[in-house]
Structure formats: structure tokens, C-alpha cells
PDB file of N, CA and C in Angstrom:
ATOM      1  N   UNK A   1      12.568 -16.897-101.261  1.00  0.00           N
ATOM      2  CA  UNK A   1      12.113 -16.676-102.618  1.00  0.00           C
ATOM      3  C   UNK A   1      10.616 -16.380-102.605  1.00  0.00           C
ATOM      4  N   UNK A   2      10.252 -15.428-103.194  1.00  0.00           N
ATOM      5  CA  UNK A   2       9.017 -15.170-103.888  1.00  0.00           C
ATOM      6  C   UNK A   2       8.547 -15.100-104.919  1.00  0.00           C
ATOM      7  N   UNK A   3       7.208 -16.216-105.639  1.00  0.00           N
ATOM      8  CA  UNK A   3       6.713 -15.736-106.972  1.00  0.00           C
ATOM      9  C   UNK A   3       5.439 -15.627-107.231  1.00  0.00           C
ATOM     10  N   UNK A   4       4.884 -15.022-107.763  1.00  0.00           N
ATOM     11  CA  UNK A   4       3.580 -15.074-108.056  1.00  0.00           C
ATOM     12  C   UNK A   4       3.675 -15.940-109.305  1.00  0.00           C
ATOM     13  N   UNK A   5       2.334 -16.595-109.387  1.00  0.00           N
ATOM     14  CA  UNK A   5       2.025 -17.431-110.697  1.00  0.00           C
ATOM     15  C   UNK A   5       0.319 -17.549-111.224  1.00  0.00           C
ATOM     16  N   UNK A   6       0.416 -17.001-112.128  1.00  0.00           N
ATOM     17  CA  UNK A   6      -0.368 -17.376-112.821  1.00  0.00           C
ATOM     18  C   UNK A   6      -1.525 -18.189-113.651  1.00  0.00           C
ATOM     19  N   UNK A   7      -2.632 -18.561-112.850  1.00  0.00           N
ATOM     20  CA  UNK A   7      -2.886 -20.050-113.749  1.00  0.00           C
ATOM     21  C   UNK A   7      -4.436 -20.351-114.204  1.00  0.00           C
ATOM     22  N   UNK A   8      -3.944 -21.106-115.506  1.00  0.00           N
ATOM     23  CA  UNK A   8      -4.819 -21.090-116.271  1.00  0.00           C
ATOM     24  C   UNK A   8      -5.798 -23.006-115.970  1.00  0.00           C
ATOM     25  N   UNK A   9      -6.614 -22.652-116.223  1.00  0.00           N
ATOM     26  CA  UNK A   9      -7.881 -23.817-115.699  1.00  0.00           C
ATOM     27  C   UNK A   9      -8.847 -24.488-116.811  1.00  0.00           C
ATOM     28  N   UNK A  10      -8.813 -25.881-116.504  1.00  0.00           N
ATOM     29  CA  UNK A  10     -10.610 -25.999-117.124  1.00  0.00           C
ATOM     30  C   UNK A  10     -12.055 -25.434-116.372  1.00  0.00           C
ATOM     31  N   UNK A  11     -12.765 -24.648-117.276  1.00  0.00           N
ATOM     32  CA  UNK A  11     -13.460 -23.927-116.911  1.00  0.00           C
ATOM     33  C   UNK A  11     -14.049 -24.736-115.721  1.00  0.00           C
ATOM     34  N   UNK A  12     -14.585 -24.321-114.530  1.00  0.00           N
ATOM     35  CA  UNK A  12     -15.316 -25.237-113.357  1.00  0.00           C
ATOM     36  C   UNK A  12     -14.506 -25.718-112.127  1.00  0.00           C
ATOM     37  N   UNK A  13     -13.329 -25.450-112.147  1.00  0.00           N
ATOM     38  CA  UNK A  13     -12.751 -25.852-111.721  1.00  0.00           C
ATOM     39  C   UNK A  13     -11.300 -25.223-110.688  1.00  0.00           C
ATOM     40  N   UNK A  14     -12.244 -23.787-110.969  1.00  0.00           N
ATOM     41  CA  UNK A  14     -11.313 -22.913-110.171  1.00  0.00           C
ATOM     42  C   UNK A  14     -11.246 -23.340-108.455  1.00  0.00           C
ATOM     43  N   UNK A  15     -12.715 -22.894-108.085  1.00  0.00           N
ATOM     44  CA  UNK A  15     -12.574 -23.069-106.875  1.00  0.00           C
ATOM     45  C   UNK A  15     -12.398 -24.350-106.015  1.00  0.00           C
ATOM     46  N   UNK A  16     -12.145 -25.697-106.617  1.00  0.00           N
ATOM     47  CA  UNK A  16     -11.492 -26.718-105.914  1.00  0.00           C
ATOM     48  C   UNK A  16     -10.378 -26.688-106.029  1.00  0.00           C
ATOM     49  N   UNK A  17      -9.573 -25.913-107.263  1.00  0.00           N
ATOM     50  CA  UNK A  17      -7.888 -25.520-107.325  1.00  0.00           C
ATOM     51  C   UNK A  17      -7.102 -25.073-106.091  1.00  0.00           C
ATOM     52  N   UNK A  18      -8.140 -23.987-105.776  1.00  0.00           N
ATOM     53  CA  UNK A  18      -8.380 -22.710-105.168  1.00  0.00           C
ATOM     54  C   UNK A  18      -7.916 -23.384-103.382  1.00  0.00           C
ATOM     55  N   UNK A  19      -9.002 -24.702-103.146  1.00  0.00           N
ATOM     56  CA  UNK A  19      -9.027 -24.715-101.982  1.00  0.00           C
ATOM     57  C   UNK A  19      -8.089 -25.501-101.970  1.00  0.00           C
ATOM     58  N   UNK A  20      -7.407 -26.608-102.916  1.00  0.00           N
ATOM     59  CA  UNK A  20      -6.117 -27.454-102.658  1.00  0.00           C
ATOM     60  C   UNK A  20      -4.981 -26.901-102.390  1.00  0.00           C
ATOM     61  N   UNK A  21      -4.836 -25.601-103.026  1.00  0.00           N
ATOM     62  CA  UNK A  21      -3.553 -24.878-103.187  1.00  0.00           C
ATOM     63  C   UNK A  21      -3.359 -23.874-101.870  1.00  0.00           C
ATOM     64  N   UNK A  22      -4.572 -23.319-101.161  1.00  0.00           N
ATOM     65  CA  UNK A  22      -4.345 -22.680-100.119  1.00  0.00           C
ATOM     66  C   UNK A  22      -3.507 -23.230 -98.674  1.00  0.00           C
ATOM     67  N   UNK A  23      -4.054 -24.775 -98.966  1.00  0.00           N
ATOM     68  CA  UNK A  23      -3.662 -24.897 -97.917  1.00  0.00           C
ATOM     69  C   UNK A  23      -1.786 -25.447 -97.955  1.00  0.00           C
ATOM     70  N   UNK A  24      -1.928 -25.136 -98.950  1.00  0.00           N
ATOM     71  CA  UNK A  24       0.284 -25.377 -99.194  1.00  0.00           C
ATOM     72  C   UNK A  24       0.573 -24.675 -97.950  1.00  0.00           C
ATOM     73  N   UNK A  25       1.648 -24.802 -97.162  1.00  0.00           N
ATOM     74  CA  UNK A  25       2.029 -23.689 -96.113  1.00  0.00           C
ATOM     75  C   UNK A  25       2.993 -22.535 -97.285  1.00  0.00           C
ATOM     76  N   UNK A  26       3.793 -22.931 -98.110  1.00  0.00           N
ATOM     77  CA  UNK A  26       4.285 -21.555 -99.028  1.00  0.00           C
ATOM     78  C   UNK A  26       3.365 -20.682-100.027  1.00  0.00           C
ATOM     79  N   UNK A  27       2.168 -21.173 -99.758  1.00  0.00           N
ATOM     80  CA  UNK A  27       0.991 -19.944-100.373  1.00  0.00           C
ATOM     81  C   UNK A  27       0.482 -18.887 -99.604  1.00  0.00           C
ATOM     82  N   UNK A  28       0.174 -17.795 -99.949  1.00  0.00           N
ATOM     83  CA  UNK A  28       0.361 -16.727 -98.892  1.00  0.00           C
ATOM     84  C   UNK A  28      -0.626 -15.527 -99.701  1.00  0.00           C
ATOM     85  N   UNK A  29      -0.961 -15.518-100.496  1.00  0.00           N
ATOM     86  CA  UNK A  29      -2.424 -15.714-101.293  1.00  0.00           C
ATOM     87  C   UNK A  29      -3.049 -16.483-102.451  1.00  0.00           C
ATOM     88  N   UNK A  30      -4.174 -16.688-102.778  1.00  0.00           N
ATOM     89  CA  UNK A  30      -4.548 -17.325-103.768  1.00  0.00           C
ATOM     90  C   UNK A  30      -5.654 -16.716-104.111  1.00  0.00           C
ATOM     91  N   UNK A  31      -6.349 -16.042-105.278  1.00  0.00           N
ATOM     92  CA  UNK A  31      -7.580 -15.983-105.576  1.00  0.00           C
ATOM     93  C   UNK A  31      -8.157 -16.225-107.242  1.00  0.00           C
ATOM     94  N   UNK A  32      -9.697 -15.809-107.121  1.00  0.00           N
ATOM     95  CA  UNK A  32      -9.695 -16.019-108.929  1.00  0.00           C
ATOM     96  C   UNK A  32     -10.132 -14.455-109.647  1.00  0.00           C
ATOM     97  N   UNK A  33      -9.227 -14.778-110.507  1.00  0.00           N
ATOM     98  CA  UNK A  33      -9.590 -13.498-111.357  1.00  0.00           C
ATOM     99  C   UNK A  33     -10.275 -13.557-112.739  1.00  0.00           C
ATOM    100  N   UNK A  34     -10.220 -12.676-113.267  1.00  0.00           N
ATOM    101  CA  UNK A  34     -11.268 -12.290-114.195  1.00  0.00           C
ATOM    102  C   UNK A  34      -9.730 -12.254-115.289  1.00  0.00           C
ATOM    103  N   UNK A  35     -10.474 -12.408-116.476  1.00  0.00           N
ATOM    104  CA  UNK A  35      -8.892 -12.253-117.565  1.00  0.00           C
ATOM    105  C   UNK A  35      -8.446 -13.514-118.216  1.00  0.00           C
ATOM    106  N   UNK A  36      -7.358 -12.883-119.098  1.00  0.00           N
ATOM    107  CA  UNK A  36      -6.488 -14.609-119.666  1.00  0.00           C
ATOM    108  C   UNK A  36      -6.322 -15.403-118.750  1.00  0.00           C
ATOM    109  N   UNK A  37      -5.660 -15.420-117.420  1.00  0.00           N
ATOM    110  CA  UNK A  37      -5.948 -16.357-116.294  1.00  0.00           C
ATOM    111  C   UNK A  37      -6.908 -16.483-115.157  1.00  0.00           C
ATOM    112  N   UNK A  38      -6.775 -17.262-114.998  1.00  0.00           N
ATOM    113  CA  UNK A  38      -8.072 -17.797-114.204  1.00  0.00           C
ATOM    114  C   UNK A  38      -7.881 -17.592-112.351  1.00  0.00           C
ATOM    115  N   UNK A  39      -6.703 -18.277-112.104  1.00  0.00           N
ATOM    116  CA  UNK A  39      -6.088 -17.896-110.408  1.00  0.00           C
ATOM    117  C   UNK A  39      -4.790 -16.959-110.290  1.00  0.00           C
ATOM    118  N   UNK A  40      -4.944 -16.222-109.252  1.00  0.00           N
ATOM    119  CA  UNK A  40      -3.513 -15.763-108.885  1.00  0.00           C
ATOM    120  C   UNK A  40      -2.898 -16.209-107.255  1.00  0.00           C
ATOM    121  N   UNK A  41      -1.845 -16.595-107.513  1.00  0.00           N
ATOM    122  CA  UNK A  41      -1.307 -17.493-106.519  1.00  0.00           C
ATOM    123  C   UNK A  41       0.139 -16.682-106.208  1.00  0.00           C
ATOM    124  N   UNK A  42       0.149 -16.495-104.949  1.00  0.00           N
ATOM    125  CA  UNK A  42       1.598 -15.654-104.759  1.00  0.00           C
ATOM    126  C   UNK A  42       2.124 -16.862-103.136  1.00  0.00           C
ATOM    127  N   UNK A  43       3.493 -16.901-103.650  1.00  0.00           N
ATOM    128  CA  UNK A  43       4.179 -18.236-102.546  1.00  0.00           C
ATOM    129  C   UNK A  43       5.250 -17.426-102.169  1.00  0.00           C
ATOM    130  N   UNK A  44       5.458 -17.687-101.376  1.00  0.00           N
ATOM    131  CA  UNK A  44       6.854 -17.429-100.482  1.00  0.00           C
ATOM    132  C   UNK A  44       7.409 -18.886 -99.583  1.00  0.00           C
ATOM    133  N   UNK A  45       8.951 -19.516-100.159  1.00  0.00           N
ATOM    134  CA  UNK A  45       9.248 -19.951 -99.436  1.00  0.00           C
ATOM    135  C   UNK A  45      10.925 -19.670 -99.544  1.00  0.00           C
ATOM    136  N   UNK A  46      11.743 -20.404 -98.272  1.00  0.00           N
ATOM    137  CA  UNK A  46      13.094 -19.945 -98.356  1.00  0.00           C
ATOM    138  C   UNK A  46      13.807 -21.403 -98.639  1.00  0.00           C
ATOM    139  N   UNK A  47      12.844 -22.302 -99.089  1.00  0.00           N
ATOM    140  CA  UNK A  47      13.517 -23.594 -99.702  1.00  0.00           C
ATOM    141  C   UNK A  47      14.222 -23.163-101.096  1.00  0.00           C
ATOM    142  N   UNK A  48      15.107 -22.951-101.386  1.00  0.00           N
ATOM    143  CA  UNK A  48      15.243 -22.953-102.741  1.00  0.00           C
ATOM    144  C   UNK A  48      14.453 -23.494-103.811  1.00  0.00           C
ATOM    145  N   UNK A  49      14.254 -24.701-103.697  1.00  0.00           N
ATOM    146  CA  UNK A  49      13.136 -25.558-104.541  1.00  0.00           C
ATOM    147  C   UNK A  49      12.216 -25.408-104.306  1.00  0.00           C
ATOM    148  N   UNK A  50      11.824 -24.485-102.703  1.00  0.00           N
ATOM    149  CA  UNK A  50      10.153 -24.638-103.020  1.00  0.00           C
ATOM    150  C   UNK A  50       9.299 -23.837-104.314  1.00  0.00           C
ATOM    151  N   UNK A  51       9.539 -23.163-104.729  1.00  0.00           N
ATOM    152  CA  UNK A  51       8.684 -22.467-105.651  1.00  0.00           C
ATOM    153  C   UNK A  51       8.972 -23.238-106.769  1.00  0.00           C
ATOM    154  N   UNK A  52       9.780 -24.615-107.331  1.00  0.00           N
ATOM    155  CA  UNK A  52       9.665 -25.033-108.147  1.00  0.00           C
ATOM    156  C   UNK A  52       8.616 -26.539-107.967  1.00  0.00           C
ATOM    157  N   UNK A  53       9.005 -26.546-106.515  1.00  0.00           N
ATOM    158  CA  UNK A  53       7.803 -27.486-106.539  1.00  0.00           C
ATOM    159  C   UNK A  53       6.728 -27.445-106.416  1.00  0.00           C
ATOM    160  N   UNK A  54       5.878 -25.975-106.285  1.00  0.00           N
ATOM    161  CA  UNK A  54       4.845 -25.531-106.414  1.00  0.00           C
ATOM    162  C   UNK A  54       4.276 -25.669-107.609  1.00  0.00           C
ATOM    163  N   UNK A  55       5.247 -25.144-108.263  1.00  0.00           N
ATOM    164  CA  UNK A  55       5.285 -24.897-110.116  1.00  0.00           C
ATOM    165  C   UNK A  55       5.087 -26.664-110.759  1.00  0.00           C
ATOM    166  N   UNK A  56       5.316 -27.509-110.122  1.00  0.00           N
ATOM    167  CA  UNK A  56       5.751 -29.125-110.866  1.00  0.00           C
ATOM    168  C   UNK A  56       4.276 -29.221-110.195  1.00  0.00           C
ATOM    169  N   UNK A  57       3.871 -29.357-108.953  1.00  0.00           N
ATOM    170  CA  UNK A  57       2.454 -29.504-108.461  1.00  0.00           C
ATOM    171  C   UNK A  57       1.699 -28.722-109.175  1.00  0.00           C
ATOM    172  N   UNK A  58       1.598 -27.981-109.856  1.00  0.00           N
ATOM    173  CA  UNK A  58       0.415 -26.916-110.145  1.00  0.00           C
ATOM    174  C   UNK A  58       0.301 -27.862-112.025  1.00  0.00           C
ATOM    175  N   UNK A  59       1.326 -27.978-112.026  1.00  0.00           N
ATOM    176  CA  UNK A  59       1.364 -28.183-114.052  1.00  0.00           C
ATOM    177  C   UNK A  59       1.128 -29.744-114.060  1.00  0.00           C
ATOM    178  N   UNK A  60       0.927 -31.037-112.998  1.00  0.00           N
ATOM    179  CA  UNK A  60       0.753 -32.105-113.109  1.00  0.00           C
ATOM    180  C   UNK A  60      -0.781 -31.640-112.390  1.00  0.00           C
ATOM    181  N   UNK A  61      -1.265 -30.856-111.948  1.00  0.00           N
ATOM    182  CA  UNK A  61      -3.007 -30.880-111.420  1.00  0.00           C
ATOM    183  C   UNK A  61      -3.502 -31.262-112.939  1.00  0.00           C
ATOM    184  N   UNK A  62      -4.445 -32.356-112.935  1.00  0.00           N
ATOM    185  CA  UNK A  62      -5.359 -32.360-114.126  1.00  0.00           C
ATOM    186  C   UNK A  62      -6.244 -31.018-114.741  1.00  0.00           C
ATOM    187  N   UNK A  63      -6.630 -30.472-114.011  1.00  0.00           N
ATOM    188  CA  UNK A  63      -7.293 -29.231-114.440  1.00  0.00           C
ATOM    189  C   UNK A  63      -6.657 -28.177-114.903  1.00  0.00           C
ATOM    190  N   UNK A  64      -5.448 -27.849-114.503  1.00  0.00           N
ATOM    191  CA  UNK A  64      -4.589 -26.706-114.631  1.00  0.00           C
ATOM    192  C   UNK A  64      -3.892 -26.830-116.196  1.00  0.00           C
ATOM    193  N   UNK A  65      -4.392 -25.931-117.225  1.00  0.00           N
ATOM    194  CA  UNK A  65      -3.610 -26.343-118.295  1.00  0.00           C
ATOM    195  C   UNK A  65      -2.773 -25.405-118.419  1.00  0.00           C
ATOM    196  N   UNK A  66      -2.451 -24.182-118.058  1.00  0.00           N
ATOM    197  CA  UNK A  66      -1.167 -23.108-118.216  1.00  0.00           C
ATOM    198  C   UNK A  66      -0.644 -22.696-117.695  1.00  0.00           C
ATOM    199  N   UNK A  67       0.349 -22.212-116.803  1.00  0.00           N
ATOM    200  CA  UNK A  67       1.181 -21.271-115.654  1.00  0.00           C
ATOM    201  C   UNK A  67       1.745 -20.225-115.787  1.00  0.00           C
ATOM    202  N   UNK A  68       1.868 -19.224-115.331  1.00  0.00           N
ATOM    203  CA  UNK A  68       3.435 -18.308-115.548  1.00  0.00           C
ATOM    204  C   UNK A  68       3.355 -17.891-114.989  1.00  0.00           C
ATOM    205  N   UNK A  69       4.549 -18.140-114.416  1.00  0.00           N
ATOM    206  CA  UNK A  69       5.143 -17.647-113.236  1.00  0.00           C
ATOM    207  C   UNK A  69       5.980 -16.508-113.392  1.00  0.00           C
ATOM    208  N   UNK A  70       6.497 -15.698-112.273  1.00  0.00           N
ATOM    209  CA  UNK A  70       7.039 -14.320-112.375  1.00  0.00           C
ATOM    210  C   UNK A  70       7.941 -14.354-110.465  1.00  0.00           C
ATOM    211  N   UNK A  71       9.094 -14.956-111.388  1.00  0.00           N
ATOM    212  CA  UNK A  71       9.896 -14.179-109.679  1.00  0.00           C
ATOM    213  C   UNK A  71      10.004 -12.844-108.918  1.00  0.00           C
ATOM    214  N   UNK A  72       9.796 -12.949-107.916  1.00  0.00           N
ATOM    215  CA  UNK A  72      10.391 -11.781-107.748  1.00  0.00           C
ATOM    216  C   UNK A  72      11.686 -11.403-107.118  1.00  0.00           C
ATOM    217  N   UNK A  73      12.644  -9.984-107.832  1.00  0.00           N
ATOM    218  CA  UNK A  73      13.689  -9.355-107.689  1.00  0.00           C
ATOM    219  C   UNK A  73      13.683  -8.542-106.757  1.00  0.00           C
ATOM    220  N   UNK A  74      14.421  -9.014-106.161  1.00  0.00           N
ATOM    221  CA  UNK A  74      14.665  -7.979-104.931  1.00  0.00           C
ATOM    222  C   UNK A  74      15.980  -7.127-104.592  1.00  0.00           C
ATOM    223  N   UNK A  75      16.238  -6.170-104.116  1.00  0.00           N
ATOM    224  CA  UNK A  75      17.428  -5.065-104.575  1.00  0.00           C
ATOM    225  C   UNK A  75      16.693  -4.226-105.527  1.00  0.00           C
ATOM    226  N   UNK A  76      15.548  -4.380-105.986  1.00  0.00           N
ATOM    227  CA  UNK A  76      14.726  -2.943-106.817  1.00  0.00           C
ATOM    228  C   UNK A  76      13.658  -1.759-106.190  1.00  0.00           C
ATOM    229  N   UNK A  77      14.314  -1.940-104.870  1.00  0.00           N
ATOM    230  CA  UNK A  77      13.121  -0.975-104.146  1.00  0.00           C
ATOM    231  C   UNK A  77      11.802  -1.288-103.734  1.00  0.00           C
ATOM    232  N   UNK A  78      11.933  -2.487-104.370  1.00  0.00           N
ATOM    233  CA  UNK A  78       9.764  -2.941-103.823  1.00  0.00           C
ATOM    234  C   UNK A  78       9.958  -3.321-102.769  1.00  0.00           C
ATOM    235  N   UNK A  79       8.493  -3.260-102.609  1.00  0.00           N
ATOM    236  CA  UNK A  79       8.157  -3.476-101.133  1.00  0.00           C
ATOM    237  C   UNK A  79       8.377  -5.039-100.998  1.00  0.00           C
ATOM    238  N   UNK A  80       8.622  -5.400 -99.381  1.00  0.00           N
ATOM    239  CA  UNK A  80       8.013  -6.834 -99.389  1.00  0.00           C
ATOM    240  C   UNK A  80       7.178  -6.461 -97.969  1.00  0.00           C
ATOM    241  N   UNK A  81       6.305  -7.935 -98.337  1.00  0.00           N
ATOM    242  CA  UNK A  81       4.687  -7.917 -97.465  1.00  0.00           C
ATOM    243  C   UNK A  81       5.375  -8.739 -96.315  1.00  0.00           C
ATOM    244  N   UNK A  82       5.173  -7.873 -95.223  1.00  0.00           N
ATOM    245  CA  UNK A  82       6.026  -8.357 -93.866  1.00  0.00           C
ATOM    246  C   UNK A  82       4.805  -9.243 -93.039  1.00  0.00           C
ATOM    247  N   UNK A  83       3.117  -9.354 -93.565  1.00  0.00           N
ATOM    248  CA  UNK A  83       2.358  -9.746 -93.091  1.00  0.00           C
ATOM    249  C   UNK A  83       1.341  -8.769 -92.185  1.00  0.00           C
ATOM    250  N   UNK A  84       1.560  -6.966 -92.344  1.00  0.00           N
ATOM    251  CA  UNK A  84       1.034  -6.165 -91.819  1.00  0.00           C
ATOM    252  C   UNK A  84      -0.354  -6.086 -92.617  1.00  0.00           C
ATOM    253  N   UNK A  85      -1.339  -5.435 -91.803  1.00  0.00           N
ATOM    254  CA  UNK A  85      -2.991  -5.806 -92.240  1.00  0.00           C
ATOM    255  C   UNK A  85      -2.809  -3.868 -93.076  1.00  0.00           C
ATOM    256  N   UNK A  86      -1.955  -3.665 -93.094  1.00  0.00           N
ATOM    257  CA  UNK A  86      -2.401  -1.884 -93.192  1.00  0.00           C
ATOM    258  C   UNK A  86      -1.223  -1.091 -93.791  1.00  0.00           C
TER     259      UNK A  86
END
């Protein structure tokens, strides 16, 4: 399973989010953006539950007040990131 998620912050508080969440082993990027949300976080794991327990960890962080998440479908032609630099 793969999802990217979305998340929204108390202001200050991105980049200690930032460094807790990287080191998940099912995170596979994380950065901060500019916009209605604050981080973008994309996970890959083949636990079934893992991406929900990402999602239950991210919405009990004190700082984190919003999420949305976005699965991704596969059988639609997109690409998936095999881990190539190019």
C-alpha cells in the first residue's frame, strides 16, 4: 500500500514533525510545503495496517491538527517509484 498524506501543524513545529516522522521505516518521503498544508509525507508499506497506523500516529501528535490522506490506486497506469535516482 501507498499513501501520501497531508498535514496540517501548529505553526513552529514543522521541522521536529518532520524529523520524528522520517525516521518511520514506511516513510519514503517527507517534506514542508508552502500552502493549506504544512508537510507532505508519502509511506509505503505492505502491512495492511501500516498506513493506518501512520495515520492514528500522525492525528494523536500534539502538534498535528489536520490530515488527508490520499491512497493510492493502482491498475491506472501510474507510475510507481521503484527507488531509481533518474
Amino acid at each position: 500500500m501507498q499513501a501520501y498524506i497531508l498535514i496540517t501543524c501548529n505553526s513552529g513545529s514543522e521541522t521536529r514533525i518532520i524529523s520524528e516522522f522520517k525516521e518511520l521505516p514506511e516513510v519514503t518521503e517527507i517534506n514542508g510545503v508552502w500552502g493549506k498544508h504544512d508537510i507532505f509525507l508519502k509511506a509505503v508499506t505492505y502491512d495492511p495496517q501500516g498506513i493506518d497506523n501512520i495515520i492514528k500516529r500522525l492525528r494523536n501528535h500534539p502538534d498535528v491538527t489536520d490530515t488527508y490522506t490520499m491512497h493510492v490506486l493502482y491498475g491506472q497506469e501510474g507510475s510507481i517509484d521503484q527507488g531509481d535516482d533518474g
